[in-house]
Protein backbone atom coordinates (compact mmCIF):
# COMPACT_ATOMS: atom_id res chain seq x y z
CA UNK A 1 212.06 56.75 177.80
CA UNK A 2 209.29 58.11 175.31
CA UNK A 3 209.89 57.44 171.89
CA UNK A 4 210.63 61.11 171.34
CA UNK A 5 213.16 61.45 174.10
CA UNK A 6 215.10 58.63 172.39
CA UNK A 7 215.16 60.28 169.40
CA UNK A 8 216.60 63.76 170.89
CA UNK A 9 219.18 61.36 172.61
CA UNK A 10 219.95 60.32 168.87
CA UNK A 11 220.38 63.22 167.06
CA UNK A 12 222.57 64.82 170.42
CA UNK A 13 224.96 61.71 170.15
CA UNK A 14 225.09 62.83 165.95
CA UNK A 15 225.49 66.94 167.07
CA UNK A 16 228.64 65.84 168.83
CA UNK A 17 230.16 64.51 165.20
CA UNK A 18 229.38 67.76 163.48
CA UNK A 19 229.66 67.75 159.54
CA UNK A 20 232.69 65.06 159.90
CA UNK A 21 230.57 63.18 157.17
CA UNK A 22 233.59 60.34 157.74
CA UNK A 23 233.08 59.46 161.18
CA UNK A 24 229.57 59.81 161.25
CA UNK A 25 229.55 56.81 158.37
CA UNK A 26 232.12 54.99 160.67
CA UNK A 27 229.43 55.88 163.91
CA UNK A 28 227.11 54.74 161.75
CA UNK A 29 228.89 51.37 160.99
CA UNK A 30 230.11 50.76 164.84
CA UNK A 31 226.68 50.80 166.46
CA UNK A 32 225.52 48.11 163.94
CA UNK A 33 227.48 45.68 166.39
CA UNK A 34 225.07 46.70 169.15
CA UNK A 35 222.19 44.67 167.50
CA UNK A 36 220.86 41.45 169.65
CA UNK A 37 222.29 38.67 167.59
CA UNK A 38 220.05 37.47 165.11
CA UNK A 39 218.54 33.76 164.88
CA UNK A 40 220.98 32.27 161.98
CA UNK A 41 217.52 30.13 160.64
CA UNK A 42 215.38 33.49 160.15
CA UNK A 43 217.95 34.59 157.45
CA UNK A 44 215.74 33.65 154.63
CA UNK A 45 214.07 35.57 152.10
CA UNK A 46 210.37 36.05 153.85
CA UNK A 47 211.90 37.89 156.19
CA UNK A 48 213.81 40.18 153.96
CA UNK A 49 212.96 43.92 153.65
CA UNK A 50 211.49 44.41 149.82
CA UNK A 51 213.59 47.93 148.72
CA UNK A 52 216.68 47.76 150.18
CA UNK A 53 220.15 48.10 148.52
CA UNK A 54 221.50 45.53 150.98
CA UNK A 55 220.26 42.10 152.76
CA UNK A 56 217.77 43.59 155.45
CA UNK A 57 216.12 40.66 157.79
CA UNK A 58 213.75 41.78 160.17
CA UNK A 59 211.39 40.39 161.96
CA UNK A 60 209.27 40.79 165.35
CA UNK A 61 207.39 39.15 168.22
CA UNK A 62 204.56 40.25 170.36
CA UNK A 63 205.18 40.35 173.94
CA UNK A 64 202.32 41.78 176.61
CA UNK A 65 201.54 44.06 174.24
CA UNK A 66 204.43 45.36 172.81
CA UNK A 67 206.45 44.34 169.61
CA UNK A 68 210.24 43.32 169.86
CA UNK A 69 211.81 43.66 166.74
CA UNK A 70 215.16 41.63 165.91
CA UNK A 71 217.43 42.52 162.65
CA UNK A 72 220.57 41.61 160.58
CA UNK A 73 222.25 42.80 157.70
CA UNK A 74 224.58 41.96 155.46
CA UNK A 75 226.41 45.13 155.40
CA UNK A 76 227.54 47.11 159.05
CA UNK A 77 226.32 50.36 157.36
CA UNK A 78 222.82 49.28 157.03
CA UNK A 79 223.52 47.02 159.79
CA UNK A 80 223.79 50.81 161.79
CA UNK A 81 220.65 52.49 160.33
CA UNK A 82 218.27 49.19 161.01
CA UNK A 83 219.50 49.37 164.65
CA UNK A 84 218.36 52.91 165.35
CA UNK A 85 214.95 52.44 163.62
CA UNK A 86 214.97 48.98 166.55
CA UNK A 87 216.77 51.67 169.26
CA UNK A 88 213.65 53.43 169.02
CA UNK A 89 210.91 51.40 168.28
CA UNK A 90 211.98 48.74 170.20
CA UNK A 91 209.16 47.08 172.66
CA UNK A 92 206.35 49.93 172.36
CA UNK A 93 202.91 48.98 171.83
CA UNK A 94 201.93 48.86 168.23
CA UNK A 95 199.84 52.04 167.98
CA UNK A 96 202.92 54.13 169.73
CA UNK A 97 204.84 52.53 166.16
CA UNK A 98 202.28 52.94 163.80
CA UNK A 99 202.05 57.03 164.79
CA UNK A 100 205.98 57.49 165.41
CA UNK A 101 207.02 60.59 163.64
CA UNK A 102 210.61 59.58 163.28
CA UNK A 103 212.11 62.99 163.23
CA UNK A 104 215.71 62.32 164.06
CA UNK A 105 216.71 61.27 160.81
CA UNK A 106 215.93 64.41 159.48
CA UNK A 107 217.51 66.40 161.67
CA UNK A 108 220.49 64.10 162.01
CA UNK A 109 221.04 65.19 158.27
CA UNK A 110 220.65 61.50 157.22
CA UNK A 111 219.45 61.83 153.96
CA UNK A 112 222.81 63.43 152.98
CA UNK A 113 225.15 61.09 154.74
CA UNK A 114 223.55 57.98 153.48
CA UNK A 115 221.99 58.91 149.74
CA UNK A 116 219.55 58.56 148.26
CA UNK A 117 219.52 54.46 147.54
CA UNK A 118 219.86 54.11 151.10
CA UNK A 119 217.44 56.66 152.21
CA UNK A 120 214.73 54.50 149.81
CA UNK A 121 216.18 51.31 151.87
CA UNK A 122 215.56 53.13 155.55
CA UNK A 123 212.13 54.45 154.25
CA UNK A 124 211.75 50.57 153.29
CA UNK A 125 212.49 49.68 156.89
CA UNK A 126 210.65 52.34 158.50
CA UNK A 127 207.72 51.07 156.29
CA UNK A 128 207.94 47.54 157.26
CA UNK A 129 208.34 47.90 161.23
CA UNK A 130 205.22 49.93 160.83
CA UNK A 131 203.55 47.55 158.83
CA UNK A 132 204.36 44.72 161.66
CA UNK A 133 202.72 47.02 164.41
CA UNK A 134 199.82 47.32 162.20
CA UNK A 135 199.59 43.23 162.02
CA UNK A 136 200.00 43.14 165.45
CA UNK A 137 197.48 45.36 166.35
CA UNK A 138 195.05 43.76 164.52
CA UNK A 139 195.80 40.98 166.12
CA UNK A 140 195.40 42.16 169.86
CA UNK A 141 192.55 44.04 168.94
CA UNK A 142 190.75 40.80 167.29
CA UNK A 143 191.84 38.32 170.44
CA UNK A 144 190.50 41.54 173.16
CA UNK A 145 186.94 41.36 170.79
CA UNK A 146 187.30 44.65 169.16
């Protein structure tokens, strides 16, 4: 699936919840426990997203070309948001990150759900997963002799 028709998948799965600002928190929360389980020695602080409320760790690997990110948190709500950044991002080459438009939280409404702490913390996320595609790119581009 295109990163696009992942999104649309998204923000469908959030229609069905309506303005039930409750359950989509508690959505939110559940699909946190859907992240690949995180390597217990890569919770330290280098790997720690820089503007986030909560513990963020991220980190990610590059793979025939495409990055695999893994995360953790130390709360399930940001636990939630981190793994629908992944859900989309997930093993794409780095340029298709870098030039995401990640439209879904907008018109999921997330801003308003999550305020505006947490919004900075996703934007911090966003940032950082972008920033790894970047590295990564550089990378491949240097070892091809771009």
């Amino acid at each position: 699936m295109s990163i696009q028709e992942i999104q649309d998948e998204i923000v469908s799965e959030f229609e069905i919840l309506g303005d039930d600002r409750e359950s989509t928190i508690f959505y939110i929360m559940e699909i946190g426990n859907n992240l690949e389980a995180f390597p217990e020695e890569e919770q330290k602080e280098e790997n720690i997203i820089k503007g986030c409320q909560s513990k963020v760790w991220l980190i990610a690997d590059e793979k025939d070309g495409k990055i695999h990110f893994q995360a953790d948190s130390n709360t399930d709500i940001t636990k939630g948001l981190i793994y629908l950044l992944i859900r989309v991002l997930n093993d794409r080459k780095p340029e298709e990150i870098i030039h995401a438009d990640l439209d879904f939280i907008q018109k999921i409404g997330m801003g308003g759900i999550i305020g505006s702490q947490r919004s900075n913390g996703l934007a911090a996320m966003i940032k950082q997963m972008k920033l790894y595609a970047l590295a990564f790119q550089t990378k491949l581009n240097a070892s091809n002799g771009n």
